[in-house]
C-alpha atoms as a PDB file:
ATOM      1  CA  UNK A   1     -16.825  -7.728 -21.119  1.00  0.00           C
ATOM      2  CA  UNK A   2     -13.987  -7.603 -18.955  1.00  0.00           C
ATOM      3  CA  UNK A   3     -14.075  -4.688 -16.242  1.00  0.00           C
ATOM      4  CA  UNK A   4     -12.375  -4.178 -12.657  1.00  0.00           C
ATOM      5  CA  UNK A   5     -15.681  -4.855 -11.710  1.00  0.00           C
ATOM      6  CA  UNK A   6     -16.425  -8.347 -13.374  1.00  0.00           C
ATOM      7  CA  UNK A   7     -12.773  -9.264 -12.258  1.00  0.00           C
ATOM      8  CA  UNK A   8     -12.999  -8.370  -8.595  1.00  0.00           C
ATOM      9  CA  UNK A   9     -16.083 -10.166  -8.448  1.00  0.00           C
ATOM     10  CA  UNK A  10     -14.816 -13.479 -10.111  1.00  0.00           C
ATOM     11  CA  UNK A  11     -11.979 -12.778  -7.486  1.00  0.00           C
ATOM     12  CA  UNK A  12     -14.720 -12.435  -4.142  1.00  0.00           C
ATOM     13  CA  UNK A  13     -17.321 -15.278  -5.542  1.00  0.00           C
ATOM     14  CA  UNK A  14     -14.356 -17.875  -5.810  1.00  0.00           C
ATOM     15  CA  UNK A  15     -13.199 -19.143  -2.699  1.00  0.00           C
ATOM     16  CA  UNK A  16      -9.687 -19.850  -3.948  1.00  0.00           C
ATOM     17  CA  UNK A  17      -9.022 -16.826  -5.251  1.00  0.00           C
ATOM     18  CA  UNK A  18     -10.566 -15.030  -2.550  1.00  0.00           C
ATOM     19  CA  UNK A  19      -8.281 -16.638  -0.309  1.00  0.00           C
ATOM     20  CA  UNK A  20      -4.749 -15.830  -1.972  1.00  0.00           C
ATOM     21  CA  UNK A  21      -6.352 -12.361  -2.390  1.00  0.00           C
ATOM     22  CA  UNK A  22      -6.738 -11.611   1.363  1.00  0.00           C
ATOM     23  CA  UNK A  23      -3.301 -13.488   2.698  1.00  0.00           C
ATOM     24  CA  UNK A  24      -1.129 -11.015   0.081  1.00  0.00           C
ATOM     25  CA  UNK A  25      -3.372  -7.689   0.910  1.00  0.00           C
ATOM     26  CA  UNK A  26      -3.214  -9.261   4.931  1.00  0.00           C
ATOM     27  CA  UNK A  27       0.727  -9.942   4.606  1.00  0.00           C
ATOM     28  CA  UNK A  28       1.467  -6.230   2.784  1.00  0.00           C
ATOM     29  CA  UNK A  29      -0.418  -4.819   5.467  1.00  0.00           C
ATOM     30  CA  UNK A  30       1.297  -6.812   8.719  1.00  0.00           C
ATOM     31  CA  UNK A  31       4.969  -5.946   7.186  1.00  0.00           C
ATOM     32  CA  UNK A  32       3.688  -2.168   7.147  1.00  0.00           C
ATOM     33  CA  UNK A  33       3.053  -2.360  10.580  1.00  0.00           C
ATOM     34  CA  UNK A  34       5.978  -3.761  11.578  1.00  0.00           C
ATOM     35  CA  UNK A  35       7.750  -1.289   9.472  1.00  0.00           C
ATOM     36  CA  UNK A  36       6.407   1.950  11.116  1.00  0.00           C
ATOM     37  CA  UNK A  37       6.371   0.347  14.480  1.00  0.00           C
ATOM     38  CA  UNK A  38      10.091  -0.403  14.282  1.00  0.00           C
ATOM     39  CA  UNK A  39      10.464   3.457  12.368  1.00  0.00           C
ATOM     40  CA  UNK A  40       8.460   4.841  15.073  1.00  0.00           C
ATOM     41  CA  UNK A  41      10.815   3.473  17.833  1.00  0.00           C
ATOM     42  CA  UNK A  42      14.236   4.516  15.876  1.00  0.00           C
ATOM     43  CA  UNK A  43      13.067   8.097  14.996  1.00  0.00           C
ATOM     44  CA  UNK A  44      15.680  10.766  15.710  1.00  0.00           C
ATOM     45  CA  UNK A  45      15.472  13.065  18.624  1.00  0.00           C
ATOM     46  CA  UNK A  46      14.836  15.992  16.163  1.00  0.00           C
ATOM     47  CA  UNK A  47      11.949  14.676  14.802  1.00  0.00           C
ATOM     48  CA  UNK A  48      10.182  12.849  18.083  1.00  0.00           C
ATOM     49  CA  UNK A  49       7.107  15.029  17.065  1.00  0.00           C
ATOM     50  CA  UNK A  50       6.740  12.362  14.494  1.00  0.00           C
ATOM     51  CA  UNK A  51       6.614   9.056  16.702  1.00  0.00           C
ATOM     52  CA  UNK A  52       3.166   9.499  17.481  1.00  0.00           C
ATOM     53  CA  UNK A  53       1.967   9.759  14.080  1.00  0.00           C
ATOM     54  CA  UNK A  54       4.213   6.954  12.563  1.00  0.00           C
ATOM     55  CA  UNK A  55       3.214   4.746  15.415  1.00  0.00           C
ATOM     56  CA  UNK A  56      -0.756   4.954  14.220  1.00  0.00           C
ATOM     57  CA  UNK A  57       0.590   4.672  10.894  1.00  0.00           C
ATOM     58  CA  UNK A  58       1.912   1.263  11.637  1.00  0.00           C
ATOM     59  CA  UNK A  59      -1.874   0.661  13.911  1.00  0.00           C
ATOM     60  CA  UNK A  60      -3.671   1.545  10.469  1.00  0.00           C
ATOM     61  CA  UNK A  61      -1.617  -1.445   9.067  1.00  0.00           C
ATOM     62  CA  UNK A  62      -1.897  -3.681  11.224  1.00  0.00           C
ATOM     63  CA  UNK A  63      -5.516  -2.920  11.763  1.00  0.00           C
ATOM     64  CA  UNK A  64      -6.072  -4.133   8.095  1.00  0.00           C
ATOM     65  CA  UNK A  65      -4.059  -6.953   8.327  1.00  0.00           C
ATOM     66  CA  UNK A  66      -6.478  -8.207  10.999  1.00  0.00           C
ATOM     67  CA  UNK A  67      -9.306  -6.786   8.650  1.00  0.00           C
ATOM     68  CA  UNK A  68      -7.829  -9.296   5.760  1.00  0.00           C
ATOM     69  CA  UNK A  69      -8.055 -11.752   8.077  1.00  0.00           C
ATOM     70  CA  UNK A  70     -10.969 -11.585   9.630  1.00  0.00           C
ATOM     71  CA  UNK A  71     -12.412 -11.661   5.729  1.00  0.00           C
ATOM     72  CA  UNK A  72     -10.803 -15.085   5.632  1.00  0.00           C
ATOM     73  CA  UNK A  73     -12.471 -16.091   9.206  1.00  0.00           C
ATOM     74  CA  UNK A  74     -15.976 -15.440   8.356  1.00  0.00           C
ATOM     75  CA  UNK A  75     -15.529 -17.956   5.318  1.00  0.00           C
ATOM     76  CA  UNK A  76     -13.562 -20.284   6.828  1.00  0.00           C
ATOM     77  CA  UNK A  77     -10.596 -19.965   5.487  1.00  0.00           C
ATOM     78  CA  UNK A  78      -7.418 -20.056   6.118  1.00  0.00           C
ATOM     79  CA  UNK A  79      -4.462 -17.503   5.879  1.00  0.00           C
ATOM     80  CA  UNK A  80      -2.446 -19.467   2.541  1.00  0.00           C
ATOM     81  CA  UNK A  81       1.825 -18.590   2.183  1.00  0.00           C
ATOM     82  CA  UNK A  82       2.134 -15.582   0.036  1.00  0.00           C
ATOM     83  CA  UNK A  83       4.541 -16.159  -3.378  1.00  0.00           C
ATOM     84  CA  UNK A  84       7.556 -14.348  -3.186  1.00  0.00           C
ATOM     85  CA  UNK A  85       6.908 -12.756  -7.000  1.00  0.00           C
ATOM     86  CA  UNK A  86       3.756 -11.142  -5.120  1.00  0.00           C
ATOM     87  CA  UNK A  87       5.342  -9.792  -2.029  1.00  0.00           C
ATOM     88  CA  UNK A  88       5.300  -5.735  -3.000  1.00  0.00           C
ATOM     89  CA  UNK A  89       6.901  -4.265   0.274  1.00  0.00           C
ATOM     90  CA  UNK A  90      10.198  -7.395   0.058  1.00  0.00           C
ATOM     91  CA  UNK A  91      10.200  -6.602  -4.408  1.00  0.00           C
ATOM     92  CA  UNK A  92      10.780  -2.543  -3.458  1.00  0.00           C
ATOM     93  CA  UNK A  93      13.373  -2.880  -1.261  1.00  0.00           C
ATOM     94  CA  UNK A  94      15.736  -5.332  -3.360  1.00  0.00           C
ATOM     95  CA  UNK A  95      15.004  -2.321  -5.666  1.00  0.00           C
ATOM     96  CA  UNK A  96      16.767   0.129  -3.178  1.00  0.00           C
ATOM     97  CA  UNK A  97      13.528   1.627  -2.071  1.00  0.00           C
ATOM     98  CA  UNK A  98      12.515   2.482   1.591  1.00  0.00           C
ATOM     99  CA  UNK A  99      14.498   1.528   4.615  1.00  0.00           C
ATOM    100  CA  UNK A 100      15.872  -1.843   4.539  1.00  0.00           C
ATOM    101  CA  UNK A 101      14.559  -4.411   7.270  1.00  0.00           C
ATOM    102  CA  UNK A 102      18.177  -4.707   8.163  1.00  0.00           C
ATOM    103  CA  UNK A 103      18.398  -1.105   9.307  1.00  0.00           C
ATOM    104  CA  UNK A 104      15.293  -1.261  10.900  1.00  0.00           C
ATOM    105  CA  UNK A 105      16.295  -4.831  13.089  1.00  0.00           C
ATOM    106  CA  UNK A 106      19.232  -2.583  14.616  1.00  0.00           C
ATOM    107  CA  UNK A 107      18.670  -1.041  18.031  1.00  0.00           C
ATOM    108  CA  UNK A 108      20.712   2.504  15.928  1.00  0.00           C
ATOM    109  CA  UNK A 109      18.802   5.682  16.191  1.00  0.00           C
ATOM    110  CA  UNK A 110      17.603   7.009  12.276  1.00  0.00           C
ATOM    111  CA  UNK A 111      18.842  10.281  10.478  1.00  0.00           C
ATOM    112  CA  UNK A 112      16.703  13.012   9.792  1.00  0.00           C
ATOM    113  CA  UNK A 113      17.472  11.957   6.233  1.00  0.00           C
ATOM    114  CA  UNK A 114      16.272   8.051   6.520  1.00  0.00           C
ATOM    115  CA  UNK A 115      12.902   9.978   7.797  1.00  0.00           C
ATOM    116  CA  UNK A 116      12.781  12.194   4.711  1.00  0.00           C
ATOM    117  CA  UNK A 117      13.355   8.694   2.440  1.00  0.00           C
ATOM    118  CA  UNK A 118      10.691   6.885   4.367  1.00  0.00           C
ATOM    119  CA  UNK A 119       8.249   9.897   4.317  1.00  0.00           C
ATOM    120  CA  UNK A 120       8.984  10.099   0.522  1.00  0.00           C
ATOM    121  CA  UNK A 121       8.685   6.512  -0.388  1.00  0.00           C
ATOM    122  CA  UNK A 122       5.629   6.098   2.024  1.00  0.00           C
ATOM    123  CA  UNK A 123       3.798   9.176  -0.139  1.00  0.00           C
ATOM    124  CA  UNK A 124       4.444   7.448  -3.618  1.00  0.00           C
ATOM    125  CA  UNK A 125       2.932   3.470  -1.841  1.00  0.00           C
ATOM    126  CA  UNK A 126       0.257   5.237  -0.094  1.00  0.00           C
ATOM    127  CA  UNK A 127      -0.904   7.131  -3.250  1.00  0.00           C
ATOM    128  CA  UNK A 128      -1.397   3.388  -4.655  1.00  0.00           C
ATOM    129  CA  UNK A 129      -3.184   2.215  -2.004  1.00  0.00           C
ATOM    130  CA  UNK A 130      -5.515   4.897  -1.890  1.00  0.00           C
ATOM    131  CA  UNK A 131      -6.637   4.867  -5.682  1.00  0.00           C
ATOM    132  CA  UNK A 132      -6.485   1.079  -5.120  1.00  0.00           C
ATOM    133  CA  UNK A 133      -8.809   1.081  -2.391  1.00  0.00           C
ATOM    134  CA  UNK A 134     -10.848   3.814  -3.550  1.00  0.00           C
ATOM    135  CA  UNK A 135     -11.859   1.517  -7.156  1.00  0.00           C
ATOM    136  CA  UNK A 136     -12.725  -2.051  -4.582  1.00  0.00           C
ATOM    137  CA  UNK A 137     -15.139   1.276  -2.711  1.00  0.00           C
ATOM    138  CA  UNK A 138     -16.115   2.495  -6.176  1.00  0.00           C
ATOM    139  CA  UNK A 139     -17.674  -0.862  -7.266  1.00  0.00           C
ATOM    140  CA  UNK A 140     -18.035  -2.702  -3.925  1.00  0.00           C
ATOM    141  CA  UNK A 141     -18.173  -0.392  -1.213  1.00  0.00           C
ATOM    142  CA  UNK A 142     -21.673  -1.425  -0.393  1.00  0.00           C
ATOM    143  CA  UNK A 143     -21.127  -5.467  -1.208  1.00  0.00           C
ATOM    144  CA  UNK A 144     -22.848  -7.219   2.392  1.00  0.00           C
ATOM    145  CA  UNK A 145     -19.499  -9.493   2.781  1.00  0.00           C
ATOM    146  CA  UNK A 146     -16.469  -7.180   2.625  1.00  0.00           C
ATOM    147  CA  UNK A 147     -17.663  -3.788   2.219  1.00  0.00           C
ATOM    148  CA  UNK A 148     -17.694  -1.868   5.594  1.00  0.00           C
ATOM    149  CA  UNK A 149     -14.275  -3.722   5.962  1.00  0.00           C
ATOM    150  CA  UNK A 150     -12.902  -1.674   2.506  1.00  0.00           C
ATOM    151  CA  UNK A 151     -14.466   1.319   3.581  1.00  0.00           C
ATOM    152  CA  UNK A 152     -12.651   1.364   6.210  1.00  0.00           C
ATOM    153  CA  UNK A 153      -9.509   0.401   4.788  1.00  0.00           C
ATOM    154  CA  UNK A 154     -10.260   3.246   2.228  1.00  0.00           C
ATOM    155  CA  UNK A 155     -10.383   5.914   4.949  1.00  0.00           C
ATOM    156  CA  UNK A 156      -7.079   4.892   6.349  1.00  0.00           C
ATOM    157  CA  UNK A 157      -5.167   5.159   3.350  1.00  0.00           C
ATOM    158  CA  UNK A 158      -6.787   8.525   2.403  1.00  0.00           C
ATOM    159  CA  UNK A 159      -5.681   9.690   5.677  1.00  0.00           C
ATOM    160  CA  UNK A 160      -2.195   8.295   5.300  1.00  0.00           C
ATOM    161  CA  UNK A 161      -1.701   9.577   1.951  1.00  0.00           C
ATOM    162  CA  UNK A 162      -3.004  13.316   3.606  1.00  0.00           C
ATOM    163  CA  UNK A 163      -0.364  12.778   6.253  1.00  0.00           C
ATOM    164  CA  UNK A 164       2.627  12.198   4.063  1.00  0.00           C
ATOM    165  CA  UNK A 165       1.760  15.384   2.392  1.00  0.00           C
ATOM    166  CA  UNK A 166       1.838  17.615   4.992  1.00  0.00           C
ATOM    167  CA  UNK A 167       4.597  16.268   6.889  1.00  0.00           C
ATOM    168  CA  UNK A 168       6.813  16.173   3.455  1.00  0.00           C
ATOM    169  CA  UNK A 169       5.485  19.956   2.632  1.00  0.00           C
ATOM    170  CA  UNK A 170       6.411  21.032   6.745  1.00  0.00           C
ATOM    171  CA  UNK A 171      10.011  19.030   6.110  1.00  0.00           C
ATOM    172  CA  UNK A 172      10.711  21.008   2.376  1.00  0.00           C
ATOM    173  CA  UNK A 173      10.453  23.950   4.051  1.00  0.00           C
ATOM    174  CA  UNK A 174      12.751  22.791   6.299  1.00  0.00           C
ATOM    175  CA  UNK A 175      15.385  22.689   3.347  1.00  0.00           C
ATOM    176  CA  UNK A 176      15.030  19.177   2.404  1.00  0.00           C
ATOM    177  CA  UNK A 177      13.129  20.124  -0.317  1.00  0.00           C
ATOM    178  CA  UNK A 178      15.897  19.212  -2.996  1.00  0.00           C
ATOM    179  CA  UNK A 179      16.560  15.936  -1.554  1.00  0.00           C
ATOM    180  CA  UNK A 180      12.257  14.918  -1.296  1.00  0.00           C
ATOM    181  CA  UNK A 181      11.966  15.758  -5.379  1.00  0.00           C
ATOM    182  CA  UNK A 182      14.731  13.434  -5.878  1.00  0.00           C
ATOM    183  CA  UNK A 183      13.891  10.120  -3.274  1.00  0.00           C
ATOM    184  CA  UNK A 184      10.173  11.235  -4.869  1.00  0.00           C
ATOM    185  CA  UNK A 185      11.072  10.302  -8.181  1.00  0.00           C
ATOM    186  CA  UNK A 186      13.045   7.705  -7.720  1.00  0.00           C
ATOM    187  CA  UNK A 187      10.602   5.832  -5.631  1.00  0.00           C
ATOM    188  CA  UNK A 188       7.816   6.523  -7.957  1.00  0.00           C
ATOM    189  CA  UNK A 189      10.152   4.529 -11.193  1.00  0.00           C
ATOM    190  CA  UNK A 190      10.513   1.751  -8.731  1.00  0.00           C
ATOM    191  CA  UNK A 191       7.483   1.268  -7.630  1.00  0.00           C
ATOM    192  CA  UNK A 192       5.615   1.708 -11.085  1.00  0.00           C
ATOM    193  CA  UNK A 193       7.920  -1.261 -12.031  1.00  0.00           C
ATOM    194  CA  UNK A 194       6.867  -3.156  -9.022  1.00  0.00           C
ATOM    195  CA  UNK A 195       3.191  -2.765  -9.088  1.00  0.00           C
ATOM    196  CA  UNK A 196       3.389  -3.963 -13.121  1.00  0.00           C
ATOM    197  CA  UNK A 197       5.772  -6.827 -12.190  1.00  0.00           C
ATOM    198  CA  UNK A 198       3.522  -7.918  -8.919  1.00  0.00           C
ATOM    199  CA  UNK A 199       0.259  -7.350 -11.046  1.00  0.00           C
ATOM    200  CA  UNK A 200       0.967  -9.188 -13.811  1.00  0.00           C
ATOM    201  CA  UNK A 201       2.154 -11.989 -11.223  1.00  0.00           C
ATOM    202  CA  UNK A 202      -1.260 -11.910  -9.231  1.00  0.00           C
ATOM    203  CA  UNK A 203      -3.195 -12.014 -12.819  1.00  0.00           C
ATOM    204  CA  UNK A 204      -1.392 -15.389 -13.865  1.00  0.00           C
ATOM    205  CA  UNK A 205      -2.140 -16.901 -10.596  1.00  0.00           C
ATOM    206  CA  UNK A 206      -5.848 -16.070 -10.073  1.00  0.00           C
ATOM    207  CA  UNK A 207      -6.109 -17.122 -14.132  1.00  0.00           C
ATOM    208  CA  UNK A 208      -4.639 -20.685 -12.854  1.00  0.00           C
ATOM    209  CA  UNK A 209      -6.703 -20.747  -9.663  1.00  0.00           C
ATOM    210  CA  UNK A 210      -9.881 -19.306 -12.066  1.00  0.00           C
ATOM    211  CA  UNK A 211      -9.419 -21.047 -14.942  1.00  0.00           C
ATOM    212  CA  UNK A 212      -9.369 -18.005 -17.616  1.00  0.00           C
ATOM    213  CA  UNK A 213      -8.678 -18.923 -21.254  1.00  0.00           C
ATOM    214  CA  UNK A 214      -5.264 -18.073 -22.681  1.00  0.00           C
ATOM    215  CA  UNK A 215      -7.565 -14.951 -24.205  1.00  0.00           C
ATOM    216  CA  UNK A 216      -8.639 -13.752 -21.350  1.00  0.00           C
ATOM    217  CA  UNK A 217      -5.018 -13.967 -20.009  1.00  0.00           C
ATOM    218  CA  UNK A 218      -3.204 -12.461 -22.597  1.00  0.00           C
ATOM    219  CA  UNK A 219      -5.752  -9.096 -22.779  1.00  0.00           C
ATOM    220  CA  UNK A 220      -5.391  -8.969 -18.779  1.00  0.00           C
ATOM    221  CA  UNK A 221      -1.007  -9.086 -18.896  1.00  0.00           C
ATOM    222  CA  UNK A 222      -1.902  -6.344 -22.451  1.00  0.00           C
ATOM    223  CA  UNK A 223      -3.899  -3.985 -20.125  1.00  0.00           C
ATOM    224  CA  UNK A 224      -0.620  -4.367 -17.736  1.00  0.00           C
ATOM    225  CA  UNK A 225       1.827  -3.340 -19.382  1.00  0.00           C
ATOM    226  CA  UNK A 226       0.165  -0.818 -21.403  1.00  0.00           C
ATOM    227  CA  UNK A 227      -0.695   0.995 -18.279  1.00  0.00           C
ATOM    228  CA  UNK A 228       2.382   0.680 -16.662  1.00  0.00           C
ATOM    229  CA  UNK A 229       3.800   2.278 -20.681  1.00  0.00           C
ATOM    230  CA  UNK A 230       0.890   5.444 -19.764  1.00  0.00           C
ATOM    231  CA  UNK A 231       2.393   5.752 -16.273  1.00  0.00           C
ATOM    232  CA  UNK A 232       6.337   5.921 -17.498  1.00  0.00           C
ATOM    233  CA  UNK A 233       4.866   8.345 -19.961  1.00  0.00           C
ATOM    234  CA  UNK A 234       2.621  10.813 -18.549  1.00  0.00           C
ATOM    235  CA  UNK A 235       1.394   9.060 -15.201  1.00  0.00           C
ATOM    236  CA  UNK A 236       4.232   9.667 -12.775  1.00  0.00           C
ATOM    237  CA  UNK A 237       3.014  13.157 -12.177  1.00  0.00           C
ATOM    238  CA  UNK A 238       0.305  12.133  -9.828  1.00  0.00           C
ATOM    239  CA  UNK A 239       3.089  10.139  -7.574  1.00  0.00           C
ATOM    240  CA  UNK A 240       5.657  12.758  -7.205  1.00  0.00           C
ATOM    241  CA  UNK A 241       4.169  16.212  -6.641  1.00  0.00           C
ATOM    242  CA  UNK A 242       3.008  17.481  -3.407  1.00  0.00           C
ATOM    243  CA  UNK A 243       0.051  19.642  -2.435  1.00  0.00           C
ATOM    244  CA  UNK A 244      -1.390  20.488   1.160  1.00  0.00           C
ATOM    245  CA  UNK A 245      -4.215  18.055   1.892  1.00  0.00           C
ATOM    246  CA  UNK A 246      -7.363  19.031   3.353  1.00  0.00           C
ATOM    247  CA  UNK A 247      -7.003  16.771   5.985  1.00  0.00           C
ATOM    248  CA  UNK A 248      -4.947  18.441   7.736  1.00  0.00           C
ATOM    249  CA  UNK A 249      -3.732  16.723  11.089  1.00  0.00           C
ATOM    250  CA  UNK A 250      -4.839  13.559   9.708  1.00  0.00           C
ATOM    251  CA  UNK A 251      -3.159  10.878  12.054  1.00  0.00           C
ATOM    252  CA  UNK A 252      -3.469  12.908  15.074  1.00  0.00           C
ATOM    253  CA  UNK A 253      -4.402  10.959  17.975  1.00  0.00           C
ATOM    254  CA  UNK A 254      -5.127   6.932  18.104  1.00  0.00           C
ATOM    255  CA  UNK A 255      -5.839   4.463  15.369  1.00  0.00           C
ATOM    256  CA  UNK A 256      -9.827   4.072  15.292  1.00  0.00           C
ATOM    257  CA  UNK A 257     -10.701   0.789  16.442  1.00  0.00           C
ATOM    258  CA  UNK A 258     -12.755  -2.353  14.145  1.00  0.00           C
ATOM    259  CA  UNK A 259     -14.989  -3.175  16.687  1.00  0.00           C
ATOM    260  CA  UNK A 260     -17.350  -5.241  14.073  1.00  0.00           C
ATOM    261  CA  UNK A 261     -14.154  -7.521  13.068  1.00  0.00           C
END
C-alpha cells in the first residue's frame, strides 16, 4: 500500500535516493541562508528592528543545510549536483516571486515594500516547510538515523512560520495591509504550481534511482496533481490568511546551536 510513510522509507533505506534527497533539502536550505543574510544586510533604516530577526532566519537555514549534510557524512556520502527542474527557491523566482538574487547582489538599501514582499512570500514557503517537516516528524521523528536532526528542523520552521505572522500582522496595521493580501495570494498560486511541478520532478527521479513500476509511477504523478487540483480549489486558504501565533517573539535572540551534528 503506498503511504508517505512506505515512500519516505524506500527514500531513507536506499542510499541513492537518500543521497539526492539530502543535497536538494541541503541546497534549498543554503540559498535561504544566503537569502536572509543578504536581506538582513539591505534592510531599510525604518525597519532595522527587523535585521536581527532576519539574520537568525537565514542561521535557521543554514543550520539545516549543515544538518542535510551532516546526514550525508554519517553515511558516507557525498553532497550530489541538484537538477535544475528540482531547485524550488531558483523555479519561484523565474515565476516573479520573492526578491530576485539580482537585487539582493547589489550593495542598494531595500524598500519598506521589498520587506513586505519578502515577509509575504516567506509566510506562504514557510507554511510548506512546516507541514512538510511536521509529516517526516509524524512518521519518523523517532527513526535512530535522522530523527533528532528533523526534529529539529521541525522546530525551526514552526518558529519561522510564527514569526512571519506576527511581523506581517504588526506591518498590516501599519497600512500595508492591502498590499500583504495581494503579494499573499499571489505567492501562494505560484508556489502551489511550483511545489506540484518540483514534486512531480523529485517522484520521476527517485522512481528511476528506485526502480518503481510504471504503476507505481503513474498513481504517485495522479496523487500530484490531484492535490495540487484540491489546493487551487479549496486549499489556498491555509497559505494566505494570517492569525497571531502563539509563539510570540519567536526568533528573538540567536539561532540555537546543533551541537550533536
Amino acid at each position: 500500500m503506498l503511504s508517505a510513510r512506505s515512500l519516505f522509507q524506500e527514500i531513507v533505506d536506499n542510499d541513492d535516493s537518500f543521497q539526492l534527497f539530502c543535497s536538494i533539502a541541503a541546497s534549498g536550505e543554503a540559498q535561504g541562508g544566503w537569502e536572509n543574510a543578504r536581506i538582513a544586510a539591505l534592510v531599510p533604516e525604518t525597519m532595522s528592528d527587523l535585521a536581527p530577526k532576519i539574520t537568525r532566519h537565514g542561521a535557521d537555514e543554514d543550520k539545516h543545510g549543515r544538518l542535510f549534510n551532516a546526514l550525508l557524512k554519517k553515511r558516507q556520502l557525498d553532497p550530489v549536483p541538484v537538477p535544475p527542474e528540482t531547485d524550488y527557491t531558483m523555479l519561484l523566482e523565474r515565476r516573479g516571486i520573492g526578491l530576485t538574487h539580482e537585487k539582493l547582489r547589489r550593495e542598494e538599501r531595500l524598500t519598506e515594500h521589498d520587506i513586505v514582499v519578502y515577509l509575504s512570500h516567506s509566510r506562504v514557503t514557510e507554511q510548506r516547510a512546516a507541514e512538510q517537516m511536521n509529516l517526516l516528524v509524524k512518521y519518523f521523528g523517532d527513526h535512530p538515523e535522522i530523527g533528532k536532526a528533523i526534529r529539529m528542523i521541525c522546530d525551526d520552521e514552526d518558529n519561522h512560520l510564527a514569526y512571519c505572522h506576527e511581523e506581517l500582522f504588526r506591518l498590516a496595521a501599519a497600512g500595508h495591509g492591502r498590499t500583504i493580501q495581494r503579494v499573499l495570494r499571489e505567492c501562494a498560486l505560484a508556489e502551489s504550481r511550483v511545489h506540484r511541478d518540483v514534486s512531480l520532478a523529485v517522484m520521476a527521479l527517485m522512481g528511476r534511482l528506485l526502480h518503481w513500476p510504471r504503476a507505481k509511477s503513474a498513481v504517485l504523478a495522479a496523487g500530484i496533481h490531484a492535490m495540487y487540483a484540491y489546493e487551487r480549489l479549496c486549499g489556498l486558504r491555509r497559505m494566505v490568511g494570517l492569525r497571531m501565533p502563539e509563539r510570540r517573539g519567536a526568533l528573538d535572540g540567536p539561532a540555537t546551536a546543533a551541537p550533536a551534528f
